[in-house]
C-alpha atoms as a PDB file:
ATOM      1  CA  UNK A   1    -173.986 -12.932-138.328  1.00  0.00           C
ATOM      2  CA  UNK A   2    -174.591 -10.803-141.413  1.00  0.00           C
ATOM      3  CA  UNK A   3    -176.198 -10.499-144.694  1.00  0.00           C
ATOM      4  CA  UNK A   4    -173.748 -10.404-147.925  1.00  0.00           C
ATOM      5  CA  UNK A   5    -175.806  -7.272-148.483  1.00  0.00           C
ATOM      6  CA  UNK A   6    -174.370  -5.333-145.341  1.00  0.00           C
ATOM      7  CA  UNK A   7    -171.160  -6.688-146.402  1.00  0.00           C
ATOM      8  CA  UNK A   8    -171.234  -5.310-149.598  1.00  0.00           C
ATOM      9  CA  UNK A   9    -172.584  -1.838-147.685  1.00  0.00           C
ATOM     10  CA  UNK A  10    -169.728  -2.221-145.114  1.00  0.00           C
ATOM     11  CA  UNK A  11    -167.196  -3.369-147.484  1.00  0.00           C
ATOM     12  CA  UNK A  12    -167.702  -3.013-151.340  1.00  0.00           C
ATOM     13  CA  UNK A  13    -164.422  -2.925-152.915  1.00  0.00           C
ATOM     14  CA  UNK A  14    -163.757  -6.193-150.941  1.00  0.00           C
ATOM     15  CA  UNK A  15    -166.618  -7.987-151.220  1.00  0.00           C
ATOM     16  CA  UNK A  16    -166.795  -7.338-155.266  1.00  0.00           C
ATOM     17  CA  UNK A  17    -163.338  -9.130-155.463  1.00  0.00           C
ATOM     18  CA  UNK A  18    -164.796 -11.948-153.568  1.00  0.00           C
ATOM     19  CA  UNK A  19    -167.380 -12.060-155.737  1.00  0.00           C
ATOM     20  CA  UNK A  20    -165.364 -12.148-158.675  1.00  0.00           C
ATOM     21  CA  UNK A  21    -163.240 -14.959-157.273  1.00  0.00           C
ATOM     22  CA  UNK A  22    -166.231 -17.386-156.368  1.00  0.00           C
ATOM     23  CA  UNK A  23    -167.520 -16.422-160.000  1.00  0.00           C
ATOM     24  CA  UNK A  24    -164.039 -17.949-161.353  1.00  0.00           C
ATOM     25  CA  UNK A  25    -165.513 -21.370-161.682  1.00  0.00           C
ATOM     26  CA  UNK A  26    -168.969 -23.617-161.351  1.00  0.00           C
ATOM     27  CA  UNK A  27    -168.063 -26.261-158.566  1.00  0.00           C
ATOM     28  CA  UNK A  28    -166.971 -24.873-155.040  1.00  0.00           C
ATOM     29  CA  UNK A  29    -166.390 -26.488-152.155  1.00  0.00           C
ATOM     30  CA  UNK A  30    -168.176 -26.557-148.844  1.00  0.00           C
ATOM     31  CA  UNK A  31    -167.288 -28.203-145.553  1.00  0.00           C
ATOM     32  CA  UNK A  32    -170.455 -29.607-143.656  1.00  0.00           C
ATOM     33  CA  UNK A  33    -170.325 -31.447-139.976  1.00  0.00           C
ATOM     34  CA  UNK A  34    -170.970 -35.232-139.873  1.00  0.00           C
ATOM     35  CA  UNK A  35    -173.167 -36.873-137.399  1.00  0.00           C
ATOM     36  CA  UNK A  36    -169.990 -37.653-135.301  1.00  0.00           C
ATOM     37  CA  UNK A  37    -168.297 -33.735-135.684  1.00  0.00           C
ATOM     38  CA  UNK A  38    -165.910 -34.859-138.255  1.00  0.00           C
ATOM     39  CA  UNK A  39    -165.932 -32.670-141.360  1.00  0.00           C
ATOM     40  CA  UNK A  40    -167.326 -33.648-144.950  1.00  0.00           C
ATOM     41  CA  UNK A  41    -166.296 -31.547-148.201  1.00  0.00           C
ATOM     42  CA  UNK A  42    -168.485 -31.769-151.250  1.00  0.00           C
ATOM     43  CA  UNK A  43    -168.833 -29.819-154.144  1.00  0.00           C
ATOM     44  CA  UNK A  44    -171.220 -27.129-154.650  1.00  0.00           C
ATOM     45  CA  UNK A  45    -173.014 -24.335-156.620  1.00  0.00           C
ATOM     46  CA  UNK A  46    -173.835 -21.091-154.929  1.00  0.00           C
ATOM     47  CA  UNK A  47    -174.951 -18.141-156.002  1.00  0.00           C
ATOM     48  CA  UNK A  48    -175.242 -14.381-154.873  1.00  0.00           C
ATOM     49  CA  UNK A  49    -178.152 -12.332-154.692  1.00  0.00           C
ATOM     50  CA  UNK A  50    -178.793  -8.645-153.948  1.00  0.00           C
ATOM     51  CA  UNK A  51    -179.081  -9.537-150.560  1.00  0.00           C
ATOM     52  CA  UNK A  52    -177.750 -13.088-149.578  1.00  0.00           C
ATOM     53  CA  UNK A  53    -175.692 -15.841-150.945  1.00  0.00           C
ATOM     54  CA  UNK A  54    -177.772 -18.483-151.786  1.00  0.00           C
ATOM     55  CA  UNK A  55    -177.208 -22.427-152.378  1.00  0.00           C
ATOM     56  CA  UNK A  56    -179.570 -25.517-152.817  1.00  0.00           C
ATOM     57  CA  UNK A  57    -178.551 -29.530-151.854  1.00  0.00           C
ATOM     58  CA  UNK A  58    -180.091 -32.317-153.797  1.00  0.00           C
ATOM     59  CA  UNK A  59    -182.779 -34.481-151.648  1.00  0.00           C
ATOM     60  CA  UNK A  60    -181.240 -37.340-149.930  1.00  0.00           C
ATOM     61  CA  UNK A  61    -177.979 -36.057-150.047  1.00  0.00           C
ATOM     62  CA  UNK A  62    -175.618 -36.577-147.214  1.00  0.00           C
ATOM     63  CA  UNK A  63    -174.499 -32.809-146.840  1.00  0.00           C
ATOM     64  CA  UNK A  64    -178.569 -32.320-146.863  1.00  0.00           C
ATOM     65  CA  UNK A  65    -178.623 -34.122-144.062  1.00  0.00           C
ATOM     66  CA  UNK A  66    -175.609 -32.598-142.006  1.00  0.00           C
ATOM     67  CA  UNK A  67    -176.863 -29.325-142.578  1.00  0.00           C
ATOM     68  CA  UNK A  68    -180.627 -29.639-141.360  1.00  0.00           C
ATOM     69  CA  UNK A  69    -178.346 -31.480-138.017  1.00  0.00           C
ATOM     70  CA  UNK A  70    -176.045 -28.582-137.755  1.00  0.00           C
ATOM     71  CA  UNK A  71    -176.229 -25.577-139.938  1.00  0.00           C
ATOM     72  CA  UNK A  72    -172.164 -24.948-139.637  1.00  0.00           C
ATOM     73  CA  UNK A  73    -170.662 -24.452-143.190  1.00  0.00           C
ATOM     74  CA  UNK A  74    -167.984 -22.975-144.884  1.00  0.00           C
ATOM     75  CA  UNK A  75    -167.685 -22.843-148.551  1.00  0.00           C
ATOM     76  CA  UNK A  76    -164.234 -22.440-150.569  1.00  0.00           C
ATOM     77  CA  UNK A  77    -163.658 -20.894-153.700  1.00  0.00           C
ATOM     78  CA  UNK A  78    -162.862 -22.405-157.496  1.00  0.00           C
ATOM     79  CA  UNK A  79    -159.075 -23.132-156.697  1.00  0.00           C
ATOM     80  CA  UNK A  80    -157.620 -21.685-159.487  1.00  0.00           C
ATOM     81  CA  UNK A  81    -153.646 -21.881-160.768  1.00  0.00           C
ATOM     82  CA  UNK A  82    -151.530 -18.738-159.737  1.00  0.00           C
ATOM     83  CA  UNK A  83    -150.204 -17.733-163.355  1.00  0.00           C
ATOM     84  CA  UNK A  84    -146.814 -16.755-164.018  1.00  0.00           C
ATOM     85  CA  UNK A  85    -146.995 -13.132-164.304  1.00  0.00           C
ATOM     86  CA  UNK A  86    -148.412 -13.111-160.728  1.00  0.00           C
ATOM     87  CA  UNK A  87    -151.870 -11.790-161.440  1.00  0.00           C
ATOM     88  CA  UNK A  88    -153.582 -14.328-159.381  1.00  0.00           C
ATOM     89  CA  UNK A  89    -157.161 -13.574-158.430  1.00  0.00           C
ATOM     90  CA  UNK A  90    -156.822 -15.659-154.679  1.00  0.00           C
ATOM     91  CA  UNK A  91    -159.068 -17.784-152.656  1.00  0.00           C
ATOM     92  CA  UNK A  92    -161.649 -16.536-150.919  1.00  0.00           C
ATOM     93  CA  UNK A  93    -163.879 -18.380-148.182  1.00  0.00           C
ATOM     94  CA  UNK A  94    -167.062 -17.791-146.657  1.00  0.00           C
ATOM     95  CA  UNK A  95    -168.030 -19.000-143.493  1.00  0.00           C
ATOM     96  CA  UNK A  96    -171.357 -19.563-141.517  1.00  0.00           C
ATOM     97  CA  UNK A  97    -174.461 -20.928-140.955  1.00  0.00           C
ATOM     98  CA  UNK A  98    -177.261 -22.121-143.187  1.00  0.00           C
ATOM     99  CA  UNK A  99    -180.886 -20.611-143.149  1.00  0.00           C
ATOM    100  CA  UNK A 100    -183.083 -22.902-144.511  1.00  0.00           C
ATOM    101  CA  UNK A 101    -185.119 -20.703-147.272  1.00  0.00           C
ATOM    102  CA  UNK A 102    -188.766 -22.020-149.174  1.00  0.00           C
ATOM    103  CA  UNK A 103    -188.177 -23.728-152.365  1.00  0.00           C
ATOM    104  CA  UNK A 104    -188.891 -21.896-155.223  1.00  0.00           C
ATOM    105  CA  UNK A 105    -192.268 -22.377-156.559  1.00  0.00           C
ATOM    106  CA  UNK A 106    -191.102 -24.120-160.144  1.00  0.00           C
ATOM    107  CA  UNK A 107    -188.275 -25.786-158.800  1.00  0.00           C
ATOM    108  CA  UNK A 108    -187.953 -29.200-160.445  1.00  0.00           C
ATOM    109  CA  UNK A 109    -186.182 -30.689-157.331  1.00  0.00           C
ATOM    110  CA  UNK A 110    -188.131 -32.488-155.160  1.00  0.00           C
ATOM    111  CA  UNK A 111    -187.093 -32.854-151.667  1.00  0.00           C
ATOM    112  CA  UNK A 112    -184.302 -30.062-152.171  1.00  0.00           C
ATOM    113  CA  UNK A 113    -182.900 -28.357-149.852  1.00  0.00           C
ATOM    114  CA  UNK A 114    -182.871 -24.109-150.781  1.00  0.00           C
ATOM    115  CA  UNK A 115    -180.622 -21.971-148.119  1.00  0.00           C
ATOM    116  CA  UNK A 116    -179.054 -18.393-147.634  1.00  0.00           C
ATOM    117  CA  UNK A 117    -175.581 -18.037-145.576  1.00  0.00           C
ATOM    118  CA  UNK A 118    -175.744 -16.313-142.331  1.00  0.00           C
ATOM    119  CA  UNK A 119    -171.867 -15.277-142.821  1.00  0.00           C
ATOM    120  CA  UNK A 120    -169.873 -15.160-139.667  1.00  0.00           C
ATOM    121  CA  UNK A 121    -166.672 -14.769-142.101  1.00  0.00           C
ATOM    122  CA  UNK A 122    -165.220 -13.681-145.352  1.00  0.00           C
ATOM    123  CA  UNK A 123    -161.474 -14.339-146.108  1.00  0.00           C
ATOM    124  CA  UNK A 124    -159.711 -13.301-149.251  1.00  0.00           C
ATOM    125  CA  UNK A 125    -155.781 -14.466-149.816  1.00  0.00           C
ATOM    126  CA  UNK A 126    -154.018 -13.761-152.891  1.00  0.00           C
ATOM    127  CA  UNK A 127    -150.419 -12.409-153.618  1.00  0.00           C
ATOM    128  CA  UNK A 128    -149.270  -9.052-153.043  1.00  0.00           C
ATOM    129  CA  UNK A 129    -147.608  -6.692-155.608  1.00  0.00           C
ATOM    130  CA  UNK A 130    -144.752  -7.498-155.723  1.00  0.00           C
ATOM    131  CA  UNK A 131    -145.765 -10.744-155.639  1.00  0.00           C
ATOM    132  CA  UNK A 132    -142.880 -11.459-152.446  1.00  0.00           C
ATOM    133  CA  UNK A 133    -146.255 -11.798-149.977  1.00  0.00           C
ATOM    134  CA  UNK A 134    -149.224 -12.824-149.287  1.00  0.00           C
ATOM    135  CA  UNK A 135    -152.253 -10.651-148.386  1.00  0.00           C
ATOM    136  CA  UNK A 136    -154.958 -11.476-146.207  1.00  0.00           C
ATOM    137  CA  UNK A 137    -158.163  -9.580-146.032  1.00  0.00           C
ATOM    138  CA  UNK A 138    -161.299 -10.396-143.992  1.00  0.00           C
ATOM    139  CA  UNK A 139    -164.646  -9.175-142.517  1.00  0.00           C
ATOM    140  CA  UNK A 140    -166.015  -9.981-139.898  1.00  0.00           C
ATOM    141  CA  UNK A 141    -169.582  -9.059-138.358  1.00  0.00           C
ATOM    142  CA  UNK A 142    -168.907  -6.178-135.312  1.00  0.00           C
ATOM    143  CA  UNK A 143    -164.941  -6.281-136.419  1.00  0.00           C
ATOM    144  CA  UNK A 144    -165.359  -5.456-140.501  1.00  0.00           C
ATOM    145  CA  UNK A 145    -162.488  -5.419-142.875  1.00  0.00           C
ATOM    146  CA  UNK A 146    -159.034  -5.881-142.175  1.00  0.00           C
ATOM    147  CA  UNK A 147    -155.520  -6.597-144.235  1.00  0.00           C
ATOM    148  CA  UNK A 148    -153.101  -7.988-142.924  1.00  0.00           C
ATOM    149  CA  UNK A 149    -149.913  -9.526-144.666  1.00  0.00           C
ATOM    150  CA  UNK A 150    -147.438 -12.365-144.283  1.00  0.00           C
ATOM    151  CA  UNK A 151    -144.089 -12.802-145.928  1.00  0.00           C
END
């Protein structure tokens, strides 16, 4: 597992473009494990820091709950529209586990949940120029960054 901040060392071109394509819209989505394995997909805020990326869950709330069980996420991107002239940004997904983090101290939440992402995975898919393909870039911890494309 990594920090985003070695991925940003390791990687920096690619992990900026993530960036830029989780910073495309407020609500993302992340994928928690139910009691009985099954997946659950909620919306979510996250944020990145200098170091980590960071997200809090409201008290009570069931993907509070399937977290603190098993700390197995992975969070989508905004899903944003490809335009016409083909400059579409992409999805990008980050997998991995949760790391429970202290609140912080003038945090209004009550019974909140504060984490950082242990990443196990980065994906990035948008189209290629021309736009006749799709590109697929990664990272993962011990592997890095690859491309690879499909057609």
């Amino acid at each position: 597992m990594a920090t985003w901040q070695e991925i940003e060392k390791d990687a920096p071109e690619f992990a900026g473009r993530v960036r830029a394509v989780f910073a495309a819209g407020t609500n993302k989505t992340i994928a928690t494990l139910r009691a009985d394995g099954s997946p659950r997909i909620s919306a979510s805020e996250l944020e990145f820091t200098d170091t980590d990326v960071t997200l809090g869950m409201m008290g009570g709330s069931m993907k509070l709950r399937d977290v603190r069980r098993d700390n197995r996420i992975a969070v989508h991107s905004p899903t944003l529209e490809p335009p016409e002239d083909g400059s579409w940004p992409g999805d990008a997904k980050i997998a991995g586990r949760l790391v429970e983090v202290p609140a912080p101290p003038d945090t209004p939440h009550v019974g909140a949940g504060f984490f950082r992402i242990d990443v196990t995975e980065v994906a990035l898919t948008y189209l290629g120029e021309p736009a006749d393909h799709l590109v697929i870039e990664s990272w993962h911890p011990g592997r890095g960054h690859r491309r690879r494309t499909r057609t």
